[in-house]
C-alpha atoms as a PDB file:
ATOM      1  CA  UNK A   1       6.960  -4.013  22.332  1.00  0.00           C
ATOM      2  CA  UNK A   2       3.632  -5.190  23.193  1.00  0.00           C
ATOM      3  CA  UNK A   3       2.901  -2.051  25.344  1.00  0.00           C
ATOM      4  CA  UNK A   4       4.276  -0.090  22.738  1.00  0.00           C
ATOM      5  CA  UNK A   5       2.061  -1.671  20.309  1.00  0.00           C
ATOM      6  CA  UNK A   6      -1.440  -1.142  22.552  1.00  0.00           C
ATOM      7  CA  UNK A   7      -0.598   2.357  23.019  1.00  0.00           C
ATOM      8  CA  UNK A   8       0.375   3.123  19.904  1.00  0.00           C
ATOM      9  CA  UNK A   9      -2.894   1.331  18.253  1.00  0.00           C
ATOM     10  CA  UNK A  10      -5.056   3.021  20.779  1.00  0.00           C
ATOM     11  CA  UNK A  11      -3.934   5.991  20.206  1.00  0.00           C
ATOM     12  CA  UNK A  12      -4.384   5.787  16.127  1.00  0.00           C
ATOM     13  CA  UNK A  13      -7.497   4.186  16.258  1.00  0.00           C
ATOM     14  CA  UNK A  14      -9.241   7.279  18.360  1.00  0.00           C
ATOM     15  CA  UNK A  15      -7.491   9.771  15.515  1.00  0.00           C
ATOM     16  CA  UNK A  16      -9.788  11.563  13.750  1.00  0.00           C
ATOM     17  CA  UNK A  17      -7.818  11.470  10.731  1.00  0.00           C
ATOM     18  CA  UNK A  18      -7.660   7.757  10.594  1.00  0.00           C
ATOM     19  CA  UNK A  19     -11.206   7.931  11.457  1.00  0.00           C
ATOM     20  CA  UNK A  20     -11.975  10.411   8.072  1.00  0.00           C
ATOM     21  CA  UNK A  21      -9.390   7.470   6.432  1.00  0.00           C
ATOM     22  CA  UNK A  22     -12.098   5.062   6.977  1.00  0.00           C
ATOM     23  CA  UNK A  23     -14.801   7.150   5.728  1.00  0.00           C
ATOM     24  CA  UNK A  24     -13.474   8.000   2.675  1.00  0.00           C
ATOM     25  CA  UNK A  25     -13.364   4.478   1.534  1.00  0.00           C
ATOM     26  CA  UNK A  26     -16.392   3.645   3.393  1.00  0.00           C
ATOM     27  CA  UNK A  27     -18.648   6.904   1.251  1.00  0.00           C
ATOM     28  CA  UNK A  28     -16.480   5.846  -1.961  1.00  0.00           C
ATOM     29  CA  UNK A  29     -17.193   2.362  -1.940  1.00  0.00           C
ATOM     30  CA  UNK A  30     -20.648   2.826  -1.045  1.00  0.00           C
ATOM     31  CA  UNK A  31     -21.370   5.462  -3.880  1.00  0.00           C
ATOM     32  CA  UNK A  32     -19.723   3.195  -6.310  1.00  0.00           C
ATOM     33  CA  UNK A  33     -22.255   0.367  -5.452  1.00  0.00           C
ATOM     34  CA  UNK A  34     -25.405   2.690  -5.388  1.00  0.00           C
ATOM     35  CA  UNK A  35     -23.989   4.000  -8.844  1.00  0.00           C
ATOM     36  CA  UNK A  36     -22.806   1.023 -10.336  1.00  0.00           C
ATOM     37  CA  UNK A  37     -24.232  -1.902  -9.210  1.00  0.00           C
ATOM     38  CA  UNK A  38     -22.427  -4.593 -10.924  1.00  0.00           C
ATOM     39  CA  UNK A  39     -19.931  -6.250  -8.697  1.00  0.00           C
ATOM     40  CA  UNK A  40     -17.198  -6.896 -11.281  1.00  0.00           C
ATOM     41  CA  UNK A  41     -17.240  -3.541 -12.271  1.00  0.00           C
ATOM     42  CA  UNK A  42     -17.012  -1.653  -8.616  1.00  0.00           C
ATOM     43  CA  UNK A  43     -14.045  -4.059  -7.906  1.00  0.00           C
ATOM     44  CA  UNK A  44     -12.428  -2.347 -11.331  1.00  0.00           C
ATOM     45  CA  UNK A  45     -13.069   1.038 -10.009  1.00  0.00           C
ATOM     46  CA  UNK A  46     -12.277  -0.172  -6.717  1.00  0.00           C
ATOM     47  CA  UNK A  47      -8.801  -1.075  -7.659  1.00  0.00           C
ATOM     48  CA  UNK A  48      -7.905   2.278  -9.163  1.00  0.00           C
ATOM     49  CA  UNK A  49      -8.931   3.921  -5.403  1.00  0.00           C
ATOM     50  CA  UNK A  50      -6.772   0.796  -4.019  1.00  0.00           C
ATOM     51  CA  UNK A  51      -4.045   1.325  -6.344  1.00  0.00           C
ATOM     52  CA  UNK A  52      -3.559   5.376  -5.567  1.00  0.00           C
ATOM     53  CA  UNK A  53      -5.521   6.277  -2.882  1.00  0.00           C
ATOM     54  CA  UNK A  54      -3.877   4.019  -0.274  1.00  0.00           C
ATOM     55  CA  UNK A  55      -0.534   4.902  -1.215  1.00  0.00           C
ATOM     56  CA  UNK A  56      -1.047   8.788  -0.863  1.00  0.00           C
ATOM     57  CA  UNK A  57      -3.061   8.389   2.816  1.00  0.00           C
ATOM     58  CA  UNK A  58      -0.660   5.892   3.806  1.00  0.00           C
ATOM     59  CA  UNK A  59       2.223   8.336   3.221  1.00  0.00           C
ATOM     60  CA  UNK A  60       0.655  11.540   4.616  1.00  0.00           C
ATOM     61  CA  UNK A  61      -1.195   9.799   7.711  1.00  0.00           C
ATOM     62  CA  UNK A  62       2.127   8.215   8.272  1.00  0.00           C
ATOM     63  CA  UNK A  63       4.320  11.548   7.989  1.00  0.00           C
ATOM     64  CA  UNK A  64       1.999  13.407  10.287  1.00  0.00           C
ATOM     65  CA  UNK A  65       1.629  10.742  12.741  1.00  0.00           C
ATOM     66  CA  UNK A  66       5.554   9.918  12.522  1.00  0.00           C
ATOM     67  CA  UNK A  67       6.127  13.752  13.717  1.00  0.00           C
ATOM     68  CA  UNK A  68       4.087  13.787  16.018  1.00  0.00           C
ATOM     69  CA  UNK A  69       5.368  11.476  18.094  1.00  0.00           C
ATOM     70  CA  UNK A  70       9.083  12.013  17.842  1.00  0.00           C
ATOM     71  CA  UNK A  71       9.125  14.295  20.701  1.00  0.00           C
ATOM     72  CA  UNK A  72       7.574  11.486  22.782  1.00  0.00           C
ATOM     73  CA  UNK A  73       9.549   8.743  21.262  1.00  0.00           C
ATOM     74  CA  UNK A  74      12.722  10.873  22.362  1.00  0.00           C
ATOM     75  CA  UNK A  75      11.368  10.595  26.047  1.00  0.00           C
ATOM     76  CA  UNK A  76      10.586   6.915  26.121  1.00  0.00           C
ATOM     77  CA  UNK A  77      14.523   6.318  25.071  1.00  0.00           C
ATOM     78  CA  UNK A  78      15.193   7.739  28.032  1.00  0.00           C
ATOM     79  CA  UNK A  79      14.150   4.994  30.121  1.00  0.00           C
ATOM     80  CA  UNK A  80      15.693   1.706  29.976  1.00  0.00           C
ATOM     81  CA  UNK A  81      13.797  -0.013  26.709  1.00  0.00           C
ATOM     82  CA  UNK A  82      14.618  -1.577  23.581  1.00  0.00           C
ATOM     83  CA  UNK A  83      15.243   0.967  20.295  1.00  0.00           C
ATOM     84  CA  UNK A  84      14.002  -2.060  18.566  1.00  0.00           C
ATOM     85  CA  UNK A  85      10.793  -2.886  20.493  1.00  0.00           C
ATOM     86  CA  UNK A  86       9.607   0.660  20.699  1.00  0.00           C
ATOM     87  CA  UNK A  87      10.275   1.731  16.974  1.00  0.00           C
ATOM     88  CA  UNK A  88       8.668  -1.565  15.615  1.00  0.00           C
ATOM     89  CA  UNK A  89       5.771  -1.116  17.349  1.00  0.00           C
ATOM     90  CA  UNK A  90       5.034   1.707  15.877  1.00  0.00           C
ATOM     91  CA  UNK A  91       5.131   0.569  12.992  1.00  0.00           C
ATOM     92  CA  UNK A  92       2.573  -2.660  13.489  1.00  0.00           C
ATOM     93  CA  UNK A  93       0.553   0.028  15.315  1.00  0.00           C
ATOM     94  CA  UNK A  94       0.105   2.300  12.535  1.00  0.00           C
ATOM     95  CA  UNK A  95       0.501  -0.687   9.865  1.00  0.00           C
ATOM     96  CA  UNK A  96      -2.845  -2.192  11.588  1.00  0.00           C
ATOM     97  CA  UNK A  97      -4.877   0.905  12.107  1.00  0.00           C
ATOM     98  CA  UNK A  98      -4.805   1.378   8.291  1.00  0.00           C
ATOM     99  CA  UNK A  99      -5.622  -1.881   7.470  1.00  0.00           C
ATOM    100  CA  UNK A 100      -8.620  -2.034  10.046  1.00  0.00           C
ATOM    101  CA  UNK A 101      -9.919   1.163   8.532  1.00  0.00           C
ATOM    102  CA  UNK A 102      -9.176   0.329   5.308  1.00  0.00           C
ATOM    103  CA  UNK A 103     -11.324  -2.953   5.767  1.00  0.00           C
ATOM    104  CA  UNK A 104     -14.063  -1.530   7.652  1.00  0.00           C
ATOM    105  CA  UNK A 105     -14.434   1.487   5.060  1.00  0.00           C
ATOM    106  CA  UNK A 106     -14.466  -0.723   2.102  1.00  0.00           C
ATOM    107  CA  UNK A 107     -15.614  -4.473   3.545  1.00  0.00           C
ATOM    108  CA  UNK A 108     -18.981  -3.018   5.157  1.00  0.00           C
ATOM    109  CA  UNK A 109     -20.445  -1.706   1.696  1.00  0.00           C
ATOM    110  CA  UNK A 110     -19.354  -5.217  -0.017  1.00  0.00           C
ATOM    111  CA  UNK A 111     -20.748  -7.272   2.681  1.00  0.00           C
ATOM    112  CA  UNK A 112     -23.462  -5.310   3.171  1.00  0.00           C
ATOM    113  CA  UNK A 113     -24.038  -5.738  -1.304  1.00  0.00           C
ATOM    114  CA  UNK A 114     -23.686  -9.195  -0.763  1.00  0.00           C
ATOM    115  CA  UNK A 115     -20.372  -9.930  -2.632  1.00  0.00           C
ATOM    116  CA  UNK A 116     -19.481 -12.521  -0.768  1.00  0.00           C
ATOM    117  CA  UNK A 117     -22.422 -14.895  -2.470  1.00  0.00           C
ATOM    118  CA  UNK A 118     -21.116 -13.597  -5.863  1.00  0.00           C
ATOM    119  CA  UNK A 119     -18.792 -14.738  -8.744  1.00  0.00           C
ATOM    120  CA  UNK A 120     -16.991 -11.769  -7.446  1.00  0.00           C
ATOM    121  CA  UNK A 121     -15.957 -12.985  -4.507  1.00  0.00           C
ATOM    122  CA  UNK A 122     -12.277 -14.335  -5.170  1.00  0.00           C
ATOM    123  CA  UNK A 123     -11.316 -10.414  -6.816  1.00  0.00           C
ATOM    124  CA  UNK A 124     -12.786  -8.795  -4.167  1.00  0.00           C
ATOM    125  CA  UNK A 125     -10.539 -11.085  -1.871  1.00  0.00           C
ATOM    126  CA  UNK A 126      -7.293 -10.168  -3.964  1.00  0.00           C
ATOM    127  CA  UNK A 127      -8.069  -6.275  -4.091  1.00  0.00           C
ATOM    128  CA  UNK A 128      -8.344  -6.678  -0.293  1.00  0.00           C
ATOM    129  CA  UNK A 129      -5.012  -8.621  -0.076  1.00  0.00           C
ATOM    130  CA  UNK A 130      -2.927  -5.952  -2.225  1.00  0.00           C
ATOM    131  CA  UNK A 131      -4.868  -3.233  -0.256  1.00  0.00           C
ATOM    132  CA  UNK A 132      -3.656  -4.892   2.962  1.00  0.00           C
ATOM    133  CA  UNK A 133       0.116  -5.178   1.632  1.00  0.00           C
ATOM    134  CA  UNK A 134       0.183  -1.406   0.390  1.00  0.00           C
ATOM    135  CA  UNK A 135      -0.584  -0.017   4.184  1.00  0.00           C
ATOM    136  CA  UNK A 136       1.996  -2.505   5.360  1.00  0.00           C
ATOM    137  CA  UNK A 137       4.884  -1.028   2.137  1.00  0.00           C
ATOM    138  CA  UNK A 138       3.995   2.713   2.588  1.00  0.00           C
ATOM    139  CA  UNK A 139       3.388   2.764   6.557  1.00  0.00           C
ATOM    140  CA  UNK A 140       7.349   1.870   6.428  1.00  0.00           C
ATOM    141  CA  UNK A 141       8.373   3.919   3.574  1.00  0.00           C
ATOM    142  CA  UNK A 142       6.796   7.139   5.918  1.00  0.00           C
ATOM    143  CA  UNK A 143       8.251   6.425   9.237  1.00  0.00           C
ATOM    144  CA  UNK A 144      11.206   5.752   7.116  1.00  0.00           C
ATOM    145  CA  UNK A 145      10.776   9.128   5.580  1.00  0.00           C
ATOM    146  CA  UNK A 146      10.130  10.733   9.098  1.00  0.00           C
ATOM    147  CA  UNK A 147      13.081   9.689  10.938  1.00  0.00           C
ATOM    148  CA  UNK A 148      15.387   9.971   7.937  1.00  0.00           C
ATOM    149  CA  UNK A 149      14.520  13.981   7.193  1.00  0.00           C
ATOM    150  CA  UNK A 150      14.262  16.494  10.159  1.00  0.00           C
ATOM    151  CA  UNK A 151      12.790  19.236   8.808  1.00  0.00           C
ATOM    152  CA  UNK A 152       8.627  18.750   8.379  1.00  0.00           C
ATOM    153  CA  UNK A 153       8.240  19.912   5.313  1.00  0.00           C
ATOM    154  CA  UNK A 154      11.323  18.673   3.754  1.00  0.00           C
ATOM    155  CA  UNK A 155       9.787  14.742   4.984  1.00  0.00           C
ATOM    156  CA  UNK A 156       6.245  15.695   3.807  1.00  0.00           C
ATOM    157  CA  UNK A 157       7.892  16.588  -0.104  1.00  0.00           C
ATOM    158  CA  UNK A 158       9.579  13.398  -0.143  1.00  0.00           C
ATOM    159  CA  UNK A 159       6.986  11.049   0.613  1.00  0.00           C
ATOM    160  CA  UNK A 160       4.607  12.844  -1.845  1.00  0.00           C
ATOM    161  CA  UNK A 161       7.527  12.860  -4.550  1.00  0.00           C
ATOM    162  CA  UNK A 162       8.452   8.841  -3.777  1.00  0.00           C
ATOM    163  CA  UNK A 163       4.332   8.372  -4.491  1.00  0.00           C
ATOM    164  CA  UNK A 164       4.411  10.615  -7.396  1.00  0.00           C
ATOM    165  CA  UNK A 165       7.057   8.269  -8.716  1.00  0.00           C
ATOM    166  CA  UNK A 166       5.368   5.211  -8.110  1.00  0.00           C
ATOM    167  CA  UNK A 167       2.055   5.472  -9.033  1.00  0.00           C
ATOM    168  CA  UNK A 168       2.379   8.297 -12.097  1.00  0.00           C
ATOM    169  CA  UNK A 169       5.787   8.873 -13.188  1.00  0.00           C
ATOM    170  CA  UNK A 170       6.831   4.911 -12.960  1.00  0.00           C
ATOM    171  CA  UNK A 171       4.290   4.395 -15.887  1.00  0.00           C
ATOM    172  CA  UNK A 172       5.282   7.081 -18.088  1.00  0.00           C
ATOM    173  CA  UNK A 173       8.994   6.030 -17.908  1.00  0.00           C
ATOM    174  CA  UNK A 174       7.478   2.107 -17.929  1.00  0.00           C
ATOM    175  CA  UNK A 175       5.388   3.348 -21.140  1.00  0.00           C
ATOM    176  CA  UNK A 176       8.424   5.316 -22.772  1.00  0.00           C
ATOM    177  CA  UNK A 177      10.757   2.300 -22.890  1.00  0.00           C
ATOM    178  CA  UNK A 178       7.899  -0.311 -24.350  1.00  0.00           C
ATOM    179  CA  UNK A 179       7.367   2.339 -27.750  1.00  0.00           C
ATOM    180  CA  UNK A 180      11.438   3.189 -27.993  1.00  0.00           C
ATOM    181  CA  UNK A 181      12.292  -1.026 -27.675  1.00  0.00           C
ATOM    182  CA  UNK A 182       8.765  -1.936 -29.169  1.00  0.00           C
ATOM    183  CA  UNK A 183      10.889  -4.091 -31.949  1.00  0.00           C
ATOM    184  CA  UNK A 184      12.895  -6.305 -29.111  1.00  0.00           C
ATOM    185  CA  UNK A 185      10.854  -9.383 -26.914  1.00  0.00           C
ATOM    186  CA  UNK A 186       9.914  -7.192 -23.826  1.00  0.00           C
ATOM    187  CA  UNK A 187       8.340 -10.108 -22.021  1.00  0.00           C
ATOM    188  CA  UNK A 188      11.391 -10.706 -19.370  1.00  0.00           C
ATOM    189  CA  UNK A 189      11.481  -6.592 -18.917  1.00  0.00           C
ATOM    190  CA  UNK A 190       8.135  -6.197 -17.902  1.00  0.00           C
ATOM    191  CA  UNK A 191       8.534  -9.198 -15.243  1.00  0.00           C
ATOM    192  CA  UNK A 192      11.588  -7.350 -13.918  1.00  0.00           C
ATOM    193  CA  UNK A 193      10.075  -3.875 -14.112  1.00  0.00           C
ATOM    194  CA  UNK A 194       7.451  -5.145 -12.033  1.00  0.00           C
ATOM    195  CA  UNK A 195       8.974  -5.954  -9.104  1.00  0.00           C
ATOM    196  CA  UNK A 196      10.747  -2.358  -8.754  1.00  0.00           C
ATOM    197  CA  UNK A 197       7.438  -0.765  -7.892  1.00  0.00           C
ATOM    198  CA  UNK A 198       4.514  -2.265  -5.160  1.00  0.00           C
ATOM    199  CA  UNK A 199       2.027   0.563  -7.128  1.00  0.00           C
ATOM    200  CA  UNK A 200       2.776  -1.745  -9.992  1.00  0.00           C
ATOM    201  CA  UNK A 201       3.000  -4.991  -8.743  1.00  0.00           C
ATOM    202  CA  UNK A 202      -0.481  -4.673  -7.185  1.00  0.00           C
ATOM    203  CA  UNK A 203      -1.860  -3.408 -10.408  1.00  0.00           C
ATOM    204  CA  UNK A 204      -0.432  -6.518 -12.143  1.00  0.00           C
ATOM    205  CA  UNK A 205      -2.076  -9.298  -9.416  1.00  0.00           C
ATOM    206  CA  UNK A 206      -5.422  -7.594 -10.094  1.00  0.00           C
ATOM    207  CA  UNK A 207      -4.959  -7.299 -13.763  1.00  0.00           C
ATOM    208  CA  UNK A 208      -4.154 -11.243 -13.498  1.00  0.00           C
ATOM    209  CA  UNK A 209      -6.916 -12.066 -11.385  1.00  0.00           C
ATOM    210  CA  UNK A 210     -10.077  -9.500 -12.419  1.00  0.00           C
ATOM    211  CA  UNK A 211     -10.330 -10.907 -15.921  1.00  0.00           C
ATOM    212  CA  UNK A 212      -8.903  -7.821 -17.300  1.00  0.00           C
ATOM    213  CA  UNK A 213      -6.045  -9.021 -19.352  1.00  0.00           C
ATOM    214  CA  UNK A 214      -8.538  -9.326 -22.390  1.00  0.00           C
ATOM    215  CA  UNK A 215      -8.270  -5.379 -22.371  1.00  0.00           C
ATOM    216  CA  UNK A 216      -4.959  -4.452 -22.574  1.00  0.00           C
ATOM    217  CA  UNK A 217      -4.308  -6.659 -25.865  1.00  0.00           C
ATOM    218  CA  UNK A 218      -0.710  -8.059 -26.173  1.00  0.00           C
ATOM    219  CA  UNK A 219       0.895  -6.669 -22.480  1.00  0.00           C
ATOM    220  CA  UNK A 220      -2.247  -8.431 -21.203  1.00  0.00           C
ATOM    221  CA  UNK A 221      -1.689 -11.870 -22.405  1.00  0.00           C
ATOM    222  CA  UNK A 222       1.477 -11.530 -21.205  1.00  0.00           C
ATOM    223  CA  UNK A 223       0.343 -10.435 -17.697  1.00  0.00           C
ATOM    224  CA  UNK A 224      -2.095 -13.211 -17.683  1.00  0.00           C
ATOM    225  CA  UNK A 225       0.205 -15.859 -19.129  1.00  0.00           C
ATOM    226  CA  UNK A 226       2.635 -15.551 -16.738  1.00  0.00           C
ATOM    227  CA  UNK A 227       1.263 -13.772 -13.436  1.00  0.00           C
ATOM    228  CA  UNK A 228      -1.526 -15.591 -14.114  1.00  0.00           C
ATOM    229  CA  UNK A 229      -0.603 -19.115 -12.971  1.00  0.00           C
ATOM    230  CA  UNK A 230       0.819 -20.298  -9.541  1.00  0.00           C
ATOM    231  CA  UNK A 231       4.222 -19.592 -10.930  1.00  0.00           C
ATOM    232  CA  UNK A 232       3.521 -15.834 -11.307  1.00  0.00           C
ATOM    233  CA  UNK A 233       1.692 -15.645  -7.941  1.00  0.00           C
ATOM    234  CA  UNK A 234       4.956 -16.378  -6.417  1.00  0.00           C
ATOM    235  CA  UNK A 235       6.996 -14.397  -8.072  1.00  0.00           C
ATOM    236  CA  UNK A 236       4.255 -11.461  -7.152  1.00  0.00           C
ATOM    237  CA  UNK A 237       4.864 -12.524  -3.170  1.00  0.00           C
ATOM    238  CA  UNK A 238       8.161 -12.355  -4.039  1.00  0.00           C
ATOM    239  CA  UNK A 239       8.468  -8.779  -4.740  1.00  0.00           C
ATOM    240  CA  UNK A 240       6.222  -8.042  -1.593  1.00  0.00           C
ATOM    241  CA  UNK A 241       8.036  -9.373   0.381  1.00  0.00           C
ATOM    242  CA  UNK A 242      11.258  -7.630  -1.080  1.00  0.00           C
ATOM    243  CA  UNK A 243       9.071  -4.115  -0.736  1.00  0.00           C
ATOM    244  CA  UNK A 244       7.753  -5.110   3.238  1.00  0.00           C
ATOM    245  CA  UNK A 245      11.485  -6.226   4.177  1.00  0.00           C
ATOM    246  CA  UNK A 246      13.866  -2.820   2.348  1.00  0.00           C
ATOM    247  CA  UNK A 247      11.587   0.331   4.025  1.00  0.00           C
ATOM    248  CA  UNK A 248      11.314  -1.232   7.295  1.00  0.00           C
ATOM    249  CA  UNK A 249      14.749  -2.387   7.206  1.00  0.00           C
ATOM    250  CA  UNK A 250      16.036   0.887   6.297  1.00  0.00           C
ATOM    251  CA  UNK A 251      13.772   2.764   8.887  1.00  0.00           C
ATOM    252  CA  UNK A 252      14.923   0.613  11.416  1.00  0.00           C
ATOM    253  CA  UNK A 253      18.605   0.763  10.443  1.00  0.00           C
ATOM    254  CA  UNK A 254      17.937   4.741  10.726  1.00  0.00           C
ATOM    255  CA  UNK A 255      16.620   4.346  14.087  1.00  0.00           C
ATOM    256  CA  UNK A 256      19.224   2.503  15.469  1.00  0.00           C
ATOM    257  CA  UNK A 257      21.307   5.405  14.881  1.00  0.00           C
ATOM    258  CA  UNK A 258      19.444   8.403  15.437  1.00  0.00           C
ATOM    259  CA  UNK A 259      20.416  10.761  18.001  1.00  0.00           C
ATOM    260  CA  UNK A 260      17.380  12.167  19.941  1.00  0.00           C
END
């Protein structure tokens, strides 16, 4: 796997893509500083770019790349290696050249600002820690994608649609249910909810930890009362590690199977 892994990573990290991945955070991030100024309030608009943006590159970057390298993938099974090794380390591969240019695109600008001498610190730390965990959920969810539909198109559709659903059409349906049940305790539901969508679960750890609770009135003294304390921060790694265990289980399980 470890070969696998190096070429893989190599490969990734000289794309241009990933490269223009990187410096779309890296021009975002740095505009939002020059514009803003205020560390609290980048990280807020920072979060909204963490929350979607990642997501939506992850998928396509990952659904392009995934094609790509089927054809080669195919040939490597020829020889005498592990299915295992050679499909998980493509995934680490492409999991890790997110992340890196996800952390050089929007770490340089902070550093560079000075955050790291700030109040700010500790929320810029979380929205790099759910940023991190979202390339690691939706790297899986497109090589899952990839090797699960044949046709290009057909894989590029679904991964759009399953981040349409997460990150816009989860919150209408989420919003829906609170004003039909808004008479019934909805404190347990929105725990539950929660962990049924990584978009949302990252939303709610930065909610907890930014200080912006106060601003969403009653669902954010709820949020803060619970996912606030050590017990809630658990129950948040819970449900990541329930979203980085089911795609790569599933695209593995695929893979196993797949006749090349």
């Amino acid at each position: 796997m470890r070969k696998i892994l190096q070429y893989g990573f190599i490969d990734l990290l000289r794309s241009k893509w990933m490269m223009g991945y990187g410096i779309v955070f890296f021009c975002l991030t740095s505009t939002i500083l020059y514009l803003i100024g205020d560390f609290k309030q980048v990280i807020i608009s920072m979060m909204y770019l963490v929350l979607y943006l990642i997501p939506l590159l992850s998928v396509i970057l990952g659904i392009m790349y995934g094609y790509q390298i089927r054809e080669y993938i195919a040939w490597v099974l020829s020889h005498p290696v592990s299915r295992k090794n050679v499909f998980m380390g493509y995934y680490l591969s492409l999991s890790l050249v997110l992340i890196i240019y996800f952390l050089i695109g929007m770490g340089i600008p902070f550093l560079i600002a000075g955050v790291l001498h700030s109040t700010s610190a500790d929320a810029f730390a979380f929205l790099l820690i759910a940023g991190i965990v979202l390339c690691f959920i939706f790297s899986g969810i497109a090589l899952w994608v990839v090797f699960g539909f044949d046709h290009k198109l057909l894989g590029l559709g679904m991964g759009l649609l399953i981040w349409l659903g997460m990150a816009v059409l989860y919150d209408v349906f989420f919003l829906i249910a609170v004003i039909a049940y808004q008479d019934y305790p909805l404190e347990i539901f929105a725990i539950v909810a929660s962990m049924l969508n990584p978009v949302d679960l990252s939303r709610i750890l930065l909610i907890a930890h930014l200080d912006l609770s106060a601003l969403l009135g009653y669902t954010g003294a709820v949020i803060k009362s619970f996912f606030g304390t050590n017990g809630g921060l658990i129950w948040i790694c819970a449900g990541y590690l329930i979203w980085l265990i089911i795609p790569v289980w599933r695209y593995m399980h695929i893979t196993s199977k797949k006749d090349f």
